[in-house]
PDB file of N, CA and C in Angstrom:
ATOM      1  N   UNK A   1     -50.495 -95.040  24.161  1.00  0.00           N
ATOM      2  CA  UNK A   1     -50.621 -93.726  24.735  1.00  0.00           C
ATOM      3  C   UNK A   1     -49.613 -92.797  24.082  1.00  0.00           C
ATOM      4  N   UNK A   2     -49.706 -91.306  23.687  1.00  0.00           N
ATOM      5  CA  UNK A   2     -49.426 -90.660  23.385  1.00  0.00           C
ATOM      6  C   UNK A   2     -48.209 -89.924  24.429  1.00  0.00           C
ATOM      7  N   UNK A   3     -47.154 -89.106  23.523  1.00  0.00           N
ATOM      8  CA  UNK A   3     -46.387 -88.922  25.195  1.00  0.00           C
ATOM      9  C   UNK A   3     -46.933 -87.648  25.338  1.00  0.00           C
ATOM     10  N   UNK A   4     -46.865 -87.586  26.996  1.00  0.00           N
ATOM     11  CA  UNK A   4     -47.098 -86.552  27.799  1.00  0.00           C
ATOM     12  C   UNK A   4     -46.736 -85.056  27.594  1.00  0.00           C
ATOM     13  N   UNK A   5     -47.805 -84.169  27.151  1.00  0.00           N
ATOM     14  CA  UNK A   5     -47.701 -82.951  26.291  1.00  0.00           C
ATOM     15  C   UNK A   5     -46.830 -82.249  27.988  1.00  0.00           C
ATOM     16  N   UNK A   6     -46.592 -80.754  27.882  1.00  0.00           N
ATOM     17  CA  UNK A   6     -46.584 -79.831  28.935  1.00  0.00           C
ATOM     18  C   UNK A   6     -47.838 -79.681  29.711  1.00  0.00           C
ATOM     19  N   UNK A   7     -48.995 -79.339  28.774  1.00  0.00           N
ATOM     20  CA  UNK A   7     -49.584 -79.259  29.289  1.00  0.00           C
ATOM     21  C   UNK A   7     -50.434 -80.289  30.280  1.00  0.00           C
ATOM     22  N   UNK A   8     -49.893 -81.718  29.964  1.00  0.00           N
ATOM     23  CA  UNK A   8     -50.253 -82.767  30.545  1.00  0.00           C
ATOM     24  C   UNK A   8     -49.592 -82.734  32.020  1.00  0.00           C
ATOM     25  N   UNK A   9     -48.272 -82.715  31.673  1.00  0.00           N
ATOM     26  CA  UNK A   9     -47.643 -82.387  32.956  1.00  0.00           C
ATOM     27  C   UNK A   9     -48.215 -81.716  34.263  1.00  0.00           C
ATOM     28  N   UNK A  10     -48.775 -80.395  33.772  1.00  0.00           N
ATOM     29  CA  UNK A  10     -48.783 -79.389  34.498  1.00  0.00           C
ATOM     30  C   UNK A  10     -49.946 -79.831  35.662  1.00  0.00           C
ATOM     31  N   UNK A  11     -50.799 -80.701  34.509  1.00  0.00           N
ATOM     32  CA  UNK A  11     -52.185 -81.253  35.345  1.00  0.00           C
ATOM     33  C   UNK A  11     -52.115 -82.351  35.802  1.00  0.00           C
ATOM     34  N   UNK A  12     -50.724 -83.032  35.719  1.00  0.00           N
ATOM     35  CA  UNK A  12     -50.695 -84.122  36.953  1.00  0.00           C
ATOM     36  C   UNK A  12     -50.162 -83.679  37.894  1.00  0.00           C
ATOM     37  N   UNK A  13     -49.075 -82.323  37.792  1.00  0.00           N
ATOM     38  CA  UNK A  13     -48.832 -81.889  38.972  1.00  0.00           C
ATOM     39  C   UNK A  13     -49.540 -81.441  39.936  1.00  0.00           C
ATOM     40  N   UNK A  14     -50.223 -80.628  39.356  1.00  0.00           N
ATOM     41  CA  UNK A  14     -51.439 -79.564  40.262  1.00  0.00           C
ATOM     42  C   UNK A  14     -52.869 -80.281  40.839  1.00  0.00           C
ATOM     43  N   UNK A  15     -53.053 -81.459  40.019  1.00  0.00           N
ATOM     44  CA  UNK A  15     -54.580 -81.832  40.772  1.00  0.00           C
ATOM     45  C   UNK A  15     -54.258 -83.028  41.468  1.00  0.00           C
ATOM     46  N   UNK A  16     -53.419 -83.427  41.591  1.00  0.00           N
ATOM     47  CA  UNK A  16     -53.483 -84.486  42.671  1.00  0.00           C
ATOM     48  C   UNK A  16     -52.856 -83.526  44.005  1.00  0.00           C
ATOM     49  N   UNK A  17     -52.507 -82.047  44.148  1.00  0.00           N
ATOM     50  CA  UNK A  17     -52.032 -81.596  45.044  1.00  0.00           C
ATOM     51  C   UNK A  17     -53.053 -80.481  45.428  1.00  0.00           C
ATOM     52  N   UNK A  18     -53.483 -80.045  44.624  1.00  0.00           N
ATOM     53  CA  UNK A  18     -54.568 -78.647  44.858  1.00  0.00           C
ATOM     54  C   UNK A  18     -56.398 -79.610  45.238  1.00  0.00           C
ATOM     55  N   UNK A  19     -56.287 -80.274  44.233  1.00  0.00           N
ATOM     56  CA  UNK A  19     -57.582 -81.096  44.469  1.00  0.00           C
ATOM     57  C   UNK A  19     -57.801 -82.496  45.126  1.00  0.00           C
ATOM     58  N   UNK A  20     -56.346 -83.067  45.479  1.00  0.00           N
ATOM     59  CA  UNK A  20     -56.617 -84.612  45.682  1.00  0.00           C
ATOM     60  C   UNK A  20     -56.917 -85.720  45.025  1.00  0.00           C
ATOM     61  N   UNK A  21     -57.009 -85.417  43.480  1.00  0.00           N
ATOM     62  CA  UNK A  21     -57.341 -86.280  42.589  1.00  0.00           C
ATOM     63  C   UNK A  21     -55.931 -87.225  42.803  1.00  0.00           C
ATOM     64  N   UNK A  22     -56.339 -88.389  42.443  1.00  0.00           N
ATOM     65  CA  UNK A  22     -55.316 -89.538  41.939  1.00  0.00           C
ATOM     66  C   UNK A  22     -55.800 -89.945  40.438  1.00  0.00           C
ATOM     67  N   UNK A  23     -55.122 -90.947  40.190  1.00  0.00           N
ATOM     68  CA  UNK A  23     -54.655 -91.680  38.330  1.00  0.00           C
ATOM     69  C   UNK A  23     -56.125 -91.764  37.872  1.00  0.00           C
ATOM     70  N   UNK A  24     -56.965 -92.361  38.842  1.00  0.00           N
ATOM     71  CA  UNK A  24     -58.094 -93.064  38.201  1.00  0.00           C
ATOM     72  C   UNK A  24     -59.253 -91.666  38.143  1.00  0.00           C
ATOM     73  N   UNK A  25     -59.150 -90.770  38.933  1.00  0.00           N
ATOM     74  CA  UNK A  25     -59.975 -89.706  38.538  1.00  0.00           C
ATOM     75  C   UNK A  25     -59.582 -88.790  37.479  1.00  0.00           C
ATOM     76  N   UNK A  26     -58.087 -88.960  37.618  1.00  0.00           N
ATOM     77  CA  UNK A  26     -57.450 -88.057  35.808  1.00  0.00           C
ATOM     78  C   UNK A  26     -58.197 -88.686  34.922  1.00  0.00           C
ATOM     79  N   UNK A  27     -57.893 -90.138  34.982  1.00  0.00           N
ATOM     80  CA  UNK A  27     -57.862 -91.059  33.697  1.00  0.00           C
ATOM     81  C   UNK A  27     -59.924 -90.362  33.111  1.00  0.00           C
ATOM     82  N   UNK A  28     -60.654 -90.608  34.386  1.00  0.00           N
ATOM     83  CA  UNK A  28     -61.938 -90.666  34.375  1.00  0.00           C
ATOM     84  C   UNK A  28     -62.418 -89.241  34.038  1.00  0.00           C
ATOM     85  N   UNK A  29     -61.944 -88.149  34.357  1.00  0.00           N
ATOM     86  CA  UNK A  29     -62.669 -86.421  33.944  1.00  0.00           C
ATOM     87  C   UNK A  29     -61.528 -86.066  32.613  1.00  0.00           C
ATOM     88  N   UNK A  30     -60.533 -86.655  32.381  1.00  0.00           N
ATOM     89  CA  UNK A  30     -60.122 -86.225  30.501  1.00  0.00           C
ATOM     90  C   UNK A  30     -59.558 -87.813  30.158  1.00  0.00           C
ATOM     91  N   UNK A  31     -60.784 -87.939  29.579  1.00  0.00           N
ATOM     92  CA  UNK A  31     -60.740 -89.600  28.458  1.00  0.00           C
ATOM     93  C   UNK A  31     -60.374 -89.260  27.316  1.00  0.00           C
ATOM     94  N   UNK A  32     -60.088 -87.635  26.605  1.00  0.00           N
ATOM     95  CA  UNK A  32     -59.900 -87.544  25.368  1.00  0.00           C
ATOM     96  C   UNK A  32     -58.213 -87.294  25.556  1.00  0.00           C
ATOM     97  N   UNK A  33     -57.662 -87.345  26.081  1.00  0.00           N
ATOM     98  CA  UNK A  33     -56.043 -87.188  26.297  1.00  0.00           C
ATOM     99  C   UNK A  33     -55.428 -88.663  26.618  1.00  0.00           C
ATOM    100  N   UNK A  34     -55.851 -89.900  26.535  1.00  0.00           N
ATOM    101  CA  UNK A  34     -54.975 -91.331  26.524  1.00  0.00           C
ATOM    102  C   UNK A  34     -54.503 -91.736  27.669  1.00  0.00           C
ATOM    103  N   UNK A  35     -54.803 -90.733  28.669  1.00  0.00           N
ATOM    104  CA  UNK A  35     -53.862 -91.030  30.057  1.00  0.00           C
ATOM    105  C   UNK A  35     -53.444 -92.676  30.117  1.00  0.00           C
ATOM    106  N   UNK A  36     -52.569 -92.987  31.103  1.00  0.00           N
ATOM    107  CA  UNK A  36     -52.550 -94.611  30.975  1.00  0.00           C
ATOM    108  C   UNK A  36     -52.676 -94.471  32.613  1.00  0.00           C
ATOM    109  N   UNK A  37     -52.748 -95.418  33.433  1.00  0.00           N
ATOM    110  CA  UNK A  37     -52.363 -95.154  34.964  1.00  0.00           C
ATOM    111  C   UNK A  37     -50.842 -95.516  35.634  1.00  0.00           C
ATOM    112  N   UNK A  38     -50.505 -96.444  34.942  1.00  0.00           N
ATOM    113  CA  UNK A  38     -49.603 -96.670  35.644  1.00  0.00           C
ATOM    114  C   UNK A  38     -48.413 -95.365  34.755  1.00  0.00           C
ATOM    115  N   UNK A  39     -48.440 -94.621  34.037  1.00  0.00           N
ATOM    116  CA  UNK A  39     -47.779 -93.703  33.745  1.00  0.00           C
ATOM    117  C   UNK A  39     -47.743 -92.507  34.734  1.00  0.00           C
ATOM    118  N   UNK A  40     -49.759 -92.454  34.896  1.00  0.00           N
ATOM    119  CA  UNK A  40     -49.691 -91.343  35.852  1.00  0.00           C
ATOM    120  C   UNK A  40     -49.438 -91.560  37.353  1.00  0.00           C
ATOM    121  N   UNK A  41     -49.526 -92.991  38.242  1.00  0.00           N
ATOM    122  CA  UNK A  41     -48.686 -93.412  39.463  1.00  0.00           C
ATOM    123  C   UNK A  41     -47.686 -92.760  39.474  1.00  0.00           C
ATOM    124  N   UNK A  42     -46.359 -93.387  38.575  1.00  0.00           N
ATOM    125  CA  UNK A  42     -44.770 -93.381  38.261  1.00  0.00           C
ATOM    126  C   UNK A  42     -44.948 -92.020  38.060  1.00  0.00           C
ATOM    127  N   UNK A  43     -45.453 -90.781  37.616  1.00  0.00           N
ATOM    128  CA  UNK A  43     -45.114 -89.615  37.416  1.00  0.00           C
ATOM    129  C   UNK A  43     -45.693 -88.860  39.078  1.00  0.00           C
ATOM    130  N   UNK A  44     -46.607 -89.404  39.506  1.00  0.00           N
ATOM    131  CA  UNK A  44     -46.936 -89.265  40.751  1.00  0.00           C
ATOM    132  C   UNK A  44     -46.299 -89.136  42.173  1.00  0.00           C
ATOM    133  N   UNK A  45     -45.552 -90.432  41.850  1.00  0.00           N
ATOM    134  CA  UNK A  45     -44.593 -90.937  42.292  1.00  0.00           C
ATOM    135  C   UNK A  45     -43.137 -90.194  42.237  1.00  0.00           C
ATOM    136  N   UNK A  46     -43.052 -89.640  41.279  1.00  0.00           N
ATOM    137  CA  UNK A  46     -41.471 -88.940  40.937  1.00  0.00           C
ATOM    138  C   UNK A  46     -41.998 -87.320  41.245  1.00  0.00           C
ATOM    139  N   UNK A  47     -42.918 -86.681  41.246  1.00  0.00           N
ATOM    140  CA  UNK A  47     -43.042 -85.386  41.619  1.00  0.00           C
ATOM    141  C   UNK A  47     -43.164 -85.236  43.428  1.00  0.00           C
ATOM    142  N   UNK A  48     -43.926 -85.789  43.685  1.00  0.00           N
ATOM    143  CA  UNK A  48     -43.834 -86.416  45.047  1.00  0.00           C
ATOM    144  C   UNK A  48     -42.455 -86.589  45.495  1.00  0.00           C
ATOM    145  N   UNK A  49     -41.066 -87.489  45.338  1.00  0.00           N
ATOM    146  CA  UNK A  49     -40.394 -87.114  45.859  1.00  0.00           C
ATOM    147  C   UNK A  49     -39.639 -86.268  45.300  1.00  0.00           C
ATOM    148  N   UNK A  50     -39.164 -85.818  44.263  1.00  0.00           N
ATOM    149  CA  UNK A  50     -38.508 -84.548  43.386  1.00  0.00           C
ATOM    150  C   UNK A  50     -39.217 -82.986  43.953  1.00  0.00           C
ATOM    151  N   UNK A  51     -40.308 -82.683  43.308  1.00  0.00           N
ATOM    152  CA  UNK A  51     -40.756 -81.701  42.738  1.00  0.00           C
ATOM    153  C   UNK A  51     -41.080 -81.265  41.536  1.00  0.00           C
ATOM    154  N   UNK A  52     -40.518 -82.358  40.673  1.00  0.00           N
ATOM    155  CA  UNK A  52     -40.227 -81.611  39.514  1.00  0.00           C
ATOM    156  C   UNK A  52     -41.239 -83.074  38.526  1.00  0.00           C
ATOM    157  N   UNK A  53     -41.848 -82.568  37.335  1.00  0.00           N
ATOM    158  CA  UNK A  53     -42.097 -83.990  36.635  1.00  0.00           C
ATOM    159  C   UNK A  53     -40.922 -83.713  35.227  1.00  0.00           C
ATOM    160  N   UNK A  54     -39.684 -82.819  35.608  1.00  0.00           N
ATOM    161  CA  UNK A  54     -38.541 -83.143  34.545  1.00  0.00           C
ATOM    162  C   UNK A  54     -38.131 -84.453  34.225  1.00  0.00           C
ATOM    163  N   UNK A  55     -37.980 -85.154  33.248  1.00  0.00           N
ATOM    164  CA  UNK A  55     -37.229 -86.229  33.225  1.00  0.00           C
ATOM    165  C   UNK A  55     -35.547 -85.968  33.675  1.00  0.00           C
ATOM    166  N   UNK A  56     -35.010 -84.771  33.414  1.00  0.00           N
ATOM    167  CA  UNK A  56     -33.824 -84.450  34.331  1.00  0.00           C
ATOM    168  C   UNK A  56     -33.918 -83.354  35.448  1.00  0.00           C
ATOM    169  N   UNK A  57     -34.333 -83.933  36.248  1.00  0.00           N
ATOM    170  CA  UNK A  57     -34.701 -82.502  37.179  1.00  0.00           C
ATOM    171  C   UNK A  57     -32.916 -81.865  38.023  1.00  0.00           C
ATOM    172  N   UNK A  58     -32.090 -82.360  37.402  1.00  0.00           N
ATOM    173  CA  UNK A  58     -30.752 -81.961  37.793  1.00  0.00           C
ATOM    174  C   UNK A  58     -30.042 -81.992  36.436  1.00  0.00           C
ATOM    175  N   UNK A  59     -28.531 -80.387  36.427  1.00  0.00           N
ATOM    176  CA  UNK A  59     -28.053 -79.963  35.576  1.00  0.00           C
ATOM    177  C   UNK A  59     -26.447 -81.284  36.449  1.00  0.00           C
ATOM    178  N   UNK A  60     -25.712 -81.352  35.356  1.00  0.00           N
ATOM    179  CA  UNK A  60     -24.703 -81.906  35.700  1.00  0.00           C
ATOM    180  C   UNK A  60     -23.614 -80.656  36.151  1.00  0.00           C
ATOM    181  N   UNK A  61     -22.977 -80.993  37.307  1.00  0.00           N
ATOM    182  CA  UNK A  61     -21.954 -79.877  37.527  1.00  0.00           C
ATOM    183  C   UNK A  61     -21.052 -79.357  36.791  1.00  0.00           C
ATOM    184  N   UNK A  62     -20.271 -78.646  36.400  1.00  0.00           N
ATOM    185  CA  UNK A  62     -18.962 -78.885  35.083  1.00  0.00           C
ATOM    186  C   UNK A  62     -17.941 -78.261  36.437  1.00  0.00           C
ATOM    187  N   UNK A  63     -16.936 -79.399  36.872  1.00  0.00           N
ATOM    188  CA  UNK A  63     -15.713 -79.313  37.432  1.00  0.00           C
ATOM    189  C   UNK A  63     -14.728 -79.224  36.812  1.00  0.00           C
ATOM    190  N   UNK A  64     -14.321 -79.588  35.367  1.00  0.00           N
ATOM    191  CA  UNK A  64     -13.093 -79.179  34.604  1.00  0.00           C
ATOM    192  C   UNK A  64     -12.578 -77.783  34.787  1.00  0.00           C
ATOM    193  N   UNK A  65     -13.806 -76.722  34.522  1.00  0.00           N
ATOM    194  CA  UNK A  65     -12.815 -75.472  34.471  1.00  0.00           C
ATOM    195  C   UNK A  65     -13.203 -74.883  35.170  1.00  0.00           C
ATOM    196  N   UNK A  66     -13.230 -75.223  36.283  1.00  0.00           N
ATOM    197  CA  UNK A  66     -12.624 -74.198  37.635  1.00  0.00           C
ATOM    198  C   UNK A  66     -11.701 -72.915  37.186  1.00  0.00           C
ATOM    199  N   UNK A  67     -12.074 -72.192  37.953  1.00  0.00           N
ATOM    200  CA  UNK A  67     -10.840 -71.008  37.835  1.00  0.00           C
ATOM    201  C   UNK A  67      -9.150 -71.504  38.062  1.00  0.00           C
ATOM    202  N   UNK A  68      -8.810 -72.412  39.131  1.00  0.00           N
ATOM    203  CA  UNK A  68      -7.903 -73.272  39.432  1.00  0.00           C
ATOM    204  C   UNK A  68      -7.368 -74.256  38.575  1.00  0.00           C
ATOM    205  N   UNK A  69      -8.454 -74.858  38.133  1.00  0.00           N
ATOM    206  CA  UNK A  69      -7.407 -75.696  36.735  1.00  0.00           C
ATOM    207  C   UNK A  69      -7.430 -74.985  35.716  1.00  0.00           C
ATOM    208  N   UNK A  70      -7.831 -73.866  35.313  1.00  0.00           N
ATOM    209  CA  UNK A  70      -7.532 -73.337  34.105  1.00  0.00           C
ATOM    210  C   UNK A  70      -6.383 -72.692  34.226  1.00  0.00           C
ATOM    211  N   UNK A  71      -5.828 -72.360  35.170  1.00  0.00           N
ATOM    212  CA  UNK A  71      -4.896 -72.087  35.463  1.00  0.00           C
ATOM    213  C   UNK A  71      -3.769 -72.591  35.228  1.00  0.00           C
ATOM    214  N   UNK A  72      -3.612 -73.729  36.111  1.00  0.00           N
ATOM    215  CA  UNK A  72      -2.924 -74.758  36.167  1.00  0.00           C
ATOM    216  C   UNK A  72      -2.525 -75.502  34.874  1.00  0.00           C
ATOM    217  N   UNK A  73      -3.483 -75.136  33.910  1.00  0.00           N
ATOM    218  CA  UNK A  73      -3.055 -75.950  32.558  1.00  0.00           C
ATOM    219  C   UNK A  73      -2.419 -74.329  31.504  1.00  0.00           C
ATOM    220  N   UNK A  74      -3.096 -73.448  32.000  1.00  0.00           N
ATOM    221  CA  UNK A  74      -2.262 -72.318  31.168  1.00  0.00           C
ATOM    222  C   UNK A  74      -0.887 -72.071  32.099  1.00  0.00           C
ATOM    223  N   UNK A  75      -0.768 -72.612  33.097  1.00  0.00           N
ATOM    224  CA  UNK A  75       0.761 -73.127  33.892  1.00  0.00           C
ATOM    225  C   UNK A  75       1.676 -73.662  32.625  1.00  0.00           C
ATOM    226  N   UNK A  76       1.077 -74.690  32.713  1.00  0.00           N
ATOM    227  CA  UNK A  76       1.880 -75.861  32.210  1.00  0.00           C
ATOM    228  C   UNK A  76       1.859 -76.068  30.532  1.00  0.00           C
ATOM    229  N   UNK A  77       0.514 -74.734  29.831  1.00  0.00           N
ATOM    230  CA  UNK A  77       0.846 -74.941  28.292  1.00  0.00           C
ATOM    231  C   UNK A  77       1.939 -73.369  28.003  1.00  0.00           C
ATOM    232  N   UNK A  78       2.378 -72.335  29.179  1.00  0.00           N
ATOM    233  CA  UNK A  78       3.162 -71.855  28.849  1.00  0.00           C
ATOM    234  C   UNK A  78       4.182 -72.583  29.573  1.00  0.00           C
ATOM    235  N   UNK A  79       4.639 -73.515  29.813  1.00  0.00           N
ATOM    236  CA  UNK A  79       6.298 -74.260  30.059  1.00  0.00           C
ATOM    237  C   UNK A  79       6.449 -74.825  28.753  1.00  0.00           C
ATOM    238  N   UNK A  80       5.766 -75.275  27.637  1.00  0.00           N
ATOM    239  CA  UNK A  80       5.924 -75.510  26.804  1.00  0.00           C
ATOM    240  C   UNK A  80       6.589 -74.543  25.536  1.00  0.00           C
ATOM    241  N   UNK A  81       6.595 -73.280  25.502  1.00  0.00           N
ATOM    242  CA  UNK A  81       6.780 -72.480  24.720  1.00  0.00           C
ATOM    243  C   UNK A  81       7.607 -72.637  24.242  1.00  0.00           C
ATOM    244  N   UNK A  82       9.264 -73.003  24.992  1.00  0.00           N
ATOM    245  CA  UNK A  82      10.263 -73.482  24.466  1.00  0.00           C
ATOM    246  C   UNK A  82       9.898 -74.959  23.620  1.00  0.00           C
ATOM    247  N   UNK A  83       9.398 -75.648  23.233  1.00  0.00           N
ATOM    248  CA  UNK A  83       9.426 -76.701  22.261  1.00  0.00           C
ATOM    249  C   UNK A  83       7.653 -76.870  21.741  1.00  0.00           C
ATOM    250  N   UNK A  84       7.991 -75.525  20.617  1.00  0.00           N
ATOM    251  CA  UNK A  84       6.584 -74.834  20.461  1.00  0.00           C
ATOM    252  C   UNK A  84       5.784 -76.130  19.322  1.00  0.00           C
ATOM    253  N   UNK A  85       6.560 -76.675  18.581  1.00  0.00           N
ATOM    254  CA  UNK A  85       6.288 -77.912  17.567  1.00  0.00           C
ATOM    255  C   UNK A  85       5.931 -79.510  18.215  1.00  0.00           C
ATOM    256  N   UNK A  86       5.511 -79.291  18.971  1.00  0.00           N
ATOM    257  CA  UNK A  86       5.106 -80.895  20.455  1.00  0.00           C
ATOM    258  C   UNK A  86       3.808 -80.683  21.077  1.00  0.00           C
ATOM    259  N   UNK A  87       2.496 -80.864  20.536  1.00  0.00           N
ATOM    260  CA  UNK A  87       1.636 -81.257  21.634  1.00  0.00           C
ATOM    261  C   UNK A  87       1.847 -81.839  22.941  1.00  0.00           C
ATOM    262  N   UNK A  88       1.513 -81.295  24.285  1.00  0.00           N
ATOM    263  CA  UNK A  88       1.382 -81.605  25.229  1.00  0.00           C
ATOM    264  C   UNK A  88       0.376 -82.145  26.187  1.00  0.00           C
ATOM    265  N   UNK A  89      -0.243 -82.514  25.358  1.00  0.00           N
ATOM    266  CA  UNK A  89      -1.737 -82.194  25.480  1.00  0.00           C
ATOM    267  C   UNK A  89      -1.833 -83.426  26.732  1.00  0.00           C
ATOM    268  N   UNK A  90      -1.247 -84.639  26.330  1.00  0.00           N
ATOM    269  CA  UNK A  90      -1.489 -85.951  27.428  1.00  0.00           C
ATOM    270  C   UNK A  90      -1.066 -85.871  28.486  1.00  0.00           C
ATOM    271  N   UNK A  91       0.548 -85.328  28.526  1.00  0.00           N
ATOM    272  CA  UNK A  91       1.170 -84.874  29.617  1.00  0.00           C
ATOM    273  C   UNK A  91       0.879 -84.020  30.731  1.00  0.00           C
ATOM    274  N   UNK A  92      -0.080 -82.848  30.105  1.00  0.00           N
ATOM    275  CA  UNK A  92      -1.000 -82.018  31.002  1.00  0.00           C
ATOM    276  C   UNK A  92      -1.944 -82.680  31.563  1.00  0.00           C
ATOM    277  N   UNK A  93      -2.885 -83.590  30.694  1.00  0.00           N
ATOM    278  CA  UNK A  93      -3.335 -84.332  31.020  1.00  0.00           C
ATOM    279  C   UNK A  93      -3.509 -85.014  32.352  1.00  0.00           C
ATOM    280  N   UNK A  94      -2.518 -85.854  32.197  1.00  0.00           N
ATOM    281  CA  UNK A  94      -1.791 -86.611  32.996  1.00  0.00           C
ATOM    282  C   UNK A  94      -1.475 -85.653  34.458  1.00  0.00           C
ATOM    283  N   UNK A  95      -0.896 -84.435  33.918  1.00  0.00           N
ATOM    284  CA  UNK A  95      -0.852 -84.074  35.372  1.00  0.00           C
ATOM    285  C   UNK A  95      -1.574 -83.636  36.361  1.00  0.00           C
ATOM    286  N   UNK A  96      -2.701 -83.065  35.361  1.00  0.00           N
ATOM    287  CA  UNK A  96      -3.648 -82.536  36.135  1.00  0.00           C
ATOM    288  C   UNK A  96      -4.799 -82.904  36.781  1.00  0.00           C
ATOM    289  N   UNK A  97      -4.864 -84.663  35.762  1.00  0.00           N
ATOM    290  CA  UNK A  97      -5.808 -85.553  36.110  1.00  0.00           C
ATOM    291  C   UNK A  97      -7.205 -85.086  35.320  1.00  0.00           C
ATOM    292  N   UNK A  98      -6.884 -84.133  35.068  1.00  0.00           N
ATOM    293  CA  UNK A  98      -8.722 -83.476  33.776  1.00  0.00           C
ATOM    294  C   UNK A  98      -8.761 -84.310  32.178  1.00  0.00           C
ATOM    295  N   UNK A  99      -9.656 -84.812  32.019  1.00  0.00           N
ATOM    296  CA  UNK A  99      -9.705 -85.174  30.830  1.00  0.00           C
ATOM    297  C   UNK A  99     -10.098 -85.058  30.211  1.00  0.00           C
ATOM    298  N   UNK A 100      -8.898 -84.983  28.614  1.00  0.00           N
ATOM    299  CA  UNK A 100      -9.463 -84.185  27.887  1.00  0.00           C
ATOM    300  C   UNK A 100     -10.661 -85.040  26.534  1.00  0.00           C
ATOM    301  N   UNK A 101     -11.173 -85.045  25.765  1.00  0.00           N
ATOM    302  CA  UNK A 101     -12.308 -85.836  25.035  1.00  0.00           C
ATOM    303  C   UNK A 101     -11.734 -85.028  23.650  1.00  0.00           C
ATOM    304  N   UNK A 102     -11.218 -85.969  23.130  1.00  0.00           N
ATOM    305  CA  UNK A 102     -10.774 -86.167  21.734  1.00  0.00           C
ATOM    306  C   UNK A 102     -11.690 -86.596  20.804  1.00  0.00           C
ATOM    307  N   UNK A 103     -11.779 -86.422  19.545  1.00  0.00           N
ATOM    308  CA  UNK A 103     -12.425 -87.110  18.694  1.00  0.00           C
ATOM    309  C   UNK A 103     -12.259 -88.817  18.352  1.00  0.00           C
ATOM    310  N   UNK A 104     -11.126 -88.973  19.031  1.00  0.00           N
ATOM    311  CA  UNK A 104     -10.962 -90.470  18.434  1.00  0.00           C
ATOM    312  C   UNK A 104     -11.517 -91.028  19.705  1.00  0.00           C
ATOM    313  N   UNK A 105     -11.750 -90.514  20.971  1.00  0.00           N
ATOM    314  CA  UNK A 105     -12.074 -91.233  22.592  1.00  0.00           C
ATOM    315  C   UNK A 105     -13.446 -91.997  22.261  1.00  0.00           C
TER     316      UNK A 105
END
């Protein structure tokens, strides 16, 4: 089976909800699109309880930069000014508990 265009999507969403169709009447009124069934169940299945047939239907939060820790680290990278030749970078780190993703991590 071929993967699932948009427009494939759109029509497993809408006719098993507007019309009542299930897998085996998709599969049976478009034979020229590969449907499989147990693809269209499991997608059935995931819009049903989601809403969504996204494979990520959620954005990840970004908690690092809060207004509050950005702060907190432009705190602590101006205490550094006096020993301007020293990365601090772990030590902030460390204090703030945020971590940072290096190239070597």
């Amino acid at each position: 089976m071929a993967p699932l265009t948009d427009d494939d999507r759109v029509l497993i969403r809408i006719l098993p909800r507007d019309k009542g169709f299930n897998s085996f009447q998709m599969i049976k009124d478009f034979p020229n699109r590969g449907l499989n069934r147990s693809t269209l169940n499991c997608l059935i299945k995931k819009i049903d309880a989601t809403g969504t047939s996204n494979s990520k239907p959620y954005e990840r939060i970004r908690t690092a930069r809060t207004p509050a820790n950005i702060a907190r680290v432009s705190e602590l990278i101006c205490n550094q000014d006096n020993d301007p030749s020293t990365s601090k970078s772990r030590e902030i780190q460390c204090k703030t508990g945020i971590r940072c993703i290096a190239k070597d991590d």
